[in-house]
Protein backbone atom coordinates (compact mmCIF):
# COMPACT_ATOMS: atom_id res chain seq x y z
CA UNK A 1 -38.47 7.55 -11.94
CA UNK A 2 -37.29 7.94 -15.37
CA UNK A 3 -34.79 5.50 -16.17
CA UNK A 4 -32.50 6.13 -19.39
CA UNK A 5 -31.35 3.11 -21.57
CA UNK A 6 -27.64 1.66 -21.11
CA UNK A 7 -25.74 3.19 -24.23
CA UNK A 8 -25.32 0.46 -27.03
CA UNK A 9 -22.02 -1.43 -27.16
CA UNK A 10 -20.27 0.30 -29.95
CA UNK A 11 -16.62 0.02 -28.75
CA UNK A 12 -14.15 -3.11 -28.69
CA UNK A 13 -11.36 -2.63 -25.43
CA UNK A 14 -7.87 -2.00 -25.01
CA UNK A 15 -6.13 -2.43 -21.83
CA UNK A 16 -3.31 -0.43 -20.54
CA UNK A 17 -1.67 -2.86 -17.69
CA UNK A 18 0.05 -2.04 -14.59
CA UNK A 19 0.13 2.16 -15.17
CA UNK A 20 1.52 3.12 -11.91
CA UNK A 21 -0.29 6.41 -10.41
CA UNK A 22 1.36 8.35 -8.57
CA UNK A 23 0.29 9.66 -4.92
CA UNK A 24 1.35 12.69 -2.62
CA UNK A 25 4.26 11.36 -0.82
CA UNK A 26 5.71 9.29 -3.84
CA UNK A 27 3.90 5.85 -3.28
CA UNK A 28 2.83 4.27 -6.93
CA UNK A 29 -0.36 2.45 -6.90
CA UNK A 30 -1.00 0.05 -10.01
CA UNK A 31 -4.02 0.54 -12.44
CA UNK A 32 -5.35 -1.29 -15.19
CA UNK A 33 -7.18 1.44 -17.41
CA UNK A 34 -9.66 0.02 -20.21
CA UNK A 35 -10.54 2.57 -23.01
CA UNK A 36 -12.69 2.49 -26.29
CA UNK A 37 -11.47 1.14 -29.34
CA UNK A 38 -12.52 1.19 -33.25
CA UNK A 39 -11.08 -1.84 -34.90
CA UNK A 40 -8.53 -2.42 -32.36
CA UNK A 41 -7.05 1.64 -32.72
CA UNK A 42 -7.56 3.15 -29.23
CA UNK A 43 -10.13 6.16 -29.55
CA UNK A 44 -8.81 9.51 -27.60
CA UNK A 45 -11.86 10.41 -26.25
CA UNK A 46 -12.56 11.98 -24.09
CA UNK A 47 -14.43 9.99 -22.03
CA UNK A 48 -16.48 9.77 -18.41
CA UNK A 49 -14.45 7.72 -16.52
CA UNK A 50 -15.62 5.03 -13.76
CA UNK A 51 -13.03 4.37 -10.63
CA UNK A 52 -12.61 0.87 -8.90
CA UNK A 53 -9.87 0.64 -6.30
CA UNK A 54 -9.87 -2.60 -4.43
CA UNK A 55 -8.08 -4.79 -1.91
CA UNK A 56 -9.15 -8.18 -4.02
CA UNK A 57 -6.69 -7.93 -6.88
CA UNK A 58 -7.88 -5.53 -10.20
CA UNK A 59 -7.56 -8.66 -12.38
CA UNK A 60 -9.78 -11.07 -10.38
CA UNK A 61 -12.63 -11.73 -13.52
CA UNK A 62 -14.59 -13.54 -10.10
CA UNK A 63 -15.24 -10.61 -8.22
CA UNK A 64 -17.63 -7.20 -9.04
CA UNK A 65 -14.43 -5.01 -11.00
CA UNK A 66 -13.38 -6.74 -14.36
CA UNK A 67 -17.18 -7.02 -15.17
CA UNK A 68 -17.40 -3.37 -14.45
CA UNK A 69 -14.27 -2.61 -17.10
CA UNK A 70 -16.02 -5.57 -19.43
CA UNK A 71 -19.64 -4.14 -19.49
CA UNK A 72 -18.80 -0.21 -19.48
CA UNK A 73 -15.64 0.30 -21.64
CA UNK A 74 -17.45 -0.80 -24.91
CA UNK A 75 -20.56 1.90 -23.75
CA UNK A 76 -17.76 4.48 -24.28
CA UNK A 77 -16.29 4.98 -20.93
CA UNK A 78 -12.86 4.49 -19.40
CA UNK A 79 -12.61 2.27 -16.73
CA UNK A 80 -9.71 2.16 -14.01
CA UNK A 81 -9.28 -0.09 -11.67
CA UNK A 82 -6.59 -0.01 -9.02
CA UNK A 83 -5.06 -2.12 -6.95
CA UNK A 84 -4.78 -0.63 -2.90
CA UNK A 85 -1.61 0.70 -1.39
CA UNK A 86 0.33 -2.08 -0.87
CA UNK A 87 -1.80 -4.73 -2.19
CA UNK A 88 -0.69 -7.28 -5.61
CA UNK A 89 1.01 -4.56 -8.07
CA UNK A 90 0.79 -1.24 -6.00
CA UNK A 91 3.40 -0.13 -3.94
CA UNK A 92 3.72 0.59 -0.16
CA UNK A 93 2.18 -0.65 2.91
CA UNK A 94 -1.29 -0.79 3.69
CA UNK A 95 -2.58 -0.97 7.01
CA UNK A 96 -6.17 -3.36 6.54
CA UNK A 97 -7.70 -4.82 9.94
CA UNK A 98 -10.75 -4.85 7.79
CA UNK A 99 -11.19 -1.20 7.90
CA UNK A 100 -10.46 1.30 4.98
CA UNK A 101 -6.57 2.32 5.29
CA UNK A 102 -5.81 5.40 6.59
CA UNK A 103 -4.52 6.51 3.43
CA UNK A 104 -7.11 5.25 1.14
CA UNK A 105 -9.09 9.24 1.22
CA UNK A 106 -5.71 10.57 0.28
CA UNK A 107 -4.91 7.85 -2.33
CA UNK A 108 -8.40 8.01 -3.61
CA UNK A 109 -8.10 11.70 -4.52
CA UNK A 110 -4.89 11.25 -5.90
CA UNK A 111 -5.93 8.47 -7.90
CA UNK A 112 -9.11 10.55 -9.09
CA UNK A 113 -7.03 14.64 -9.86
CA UNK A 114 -5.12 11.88 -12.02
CA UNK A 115 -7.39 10.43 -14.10
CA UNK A 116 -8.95 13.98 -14.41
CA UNK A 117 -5.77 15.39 -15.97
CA UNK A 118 -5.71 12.52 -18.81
CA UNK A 119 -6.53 13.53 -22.50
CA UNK A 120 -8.28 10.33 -22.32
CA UNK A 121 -10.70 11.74 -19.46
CA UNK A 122 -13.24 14.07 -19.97
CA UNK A 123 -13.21 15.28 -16.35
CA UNK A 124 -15.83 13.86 -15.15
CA UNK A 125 -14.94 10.57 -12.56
CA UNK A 126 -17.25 8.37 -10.90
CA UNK A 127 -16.62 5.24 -8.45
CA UNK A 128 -17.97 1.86 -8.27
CA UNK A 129 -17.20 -0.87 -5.21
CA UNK A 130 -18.86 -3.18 -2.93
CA UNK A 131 -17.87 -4.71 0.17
CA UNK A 132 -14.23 -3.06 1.15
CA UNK A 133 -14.13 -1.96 -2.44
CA UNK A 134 -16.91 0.37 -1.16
CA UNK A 135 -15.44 1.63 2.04
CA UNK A 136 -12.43 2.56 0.15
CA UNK A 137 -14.91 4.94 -2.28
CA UNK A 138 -16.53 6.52 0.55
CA UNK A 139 -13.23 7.55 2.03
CA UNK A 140 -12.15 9.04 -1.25
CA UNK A 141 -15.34 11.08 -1.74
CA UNK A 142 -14.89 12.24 1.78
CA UNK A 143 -12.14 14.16 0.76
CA UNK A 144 -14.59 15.93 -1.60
CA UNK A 145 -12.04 15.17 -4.80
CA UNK A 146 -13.40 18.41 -7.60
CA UNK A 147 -13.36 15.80 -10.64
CA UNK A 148 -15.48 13.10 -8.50
């Protein structure tokens, strides 16, 4: 298997708190998006951008998603990470009985069409999550989101 090298850390980070996404039926979920920056002045890409969306709070630097934002944003990507439907700074109710909510495909999608649409993005979205972080990507990408 051929294996390419990680992409040198050229870029310093700027974080955009709190940017409420919007979903089908009006609910805002909160995401914290990370892009490049050149001495502290944003870059406007665009970029590939990676997708966390998590039950465990998008600010937690303990668990697997800030080191995701911290290790990929300066390799020129953006990073977004979300917090659930109803969960910390998002909006709504979720329904968790440690199972993926029944809206996370649906929010998911939404969350991803957004990103895609940014002048910041170049299109191109990918996901990253482990443990209910990773249920809630597989229902997203079972919705079969084009940018994804």
């Amino acid at each position: 298997m051929n294996i390419p090298e990680p992409r040198p850390a050229t870029f310093g980070i700027n974080v955009s708190q709190d940017v409420m996404i919007p979903t089908r039926d009006g609910t805002r979920l909160a995401a914290d998006i990370y892009r490049p920056t050149i001495d502290g002045e944003i870059v406007t890409g665009p970029f590939p951008t990676i997708l966390g969306r998590t039950s465990y709070d998008k600010t937690n630097k303990f668990m697997w998603i800030k080191p995701v934002a911290d290790y990929f944003t300066p390799r020129g990507y953006a990073v977004v990470l979300q917090d659930l439907r109803g969960r910390y700074q998002s909006e709504g109710t979720g329904q968790y009985f440690h199972v993926a909510n029944p809206l996370d495909g649906e929010d998911g999608y939404d969350t991803i069409e957004w990103i895609a649409a940014q002048r910041w993005s170049n299109g191109n979205v990918g996901m990253v999550g482990s443990s209910h972080g990773a249920m809630t990507q597989t229902t997203a990408a079972l919705e079969r989101p084009p940018h994804l």
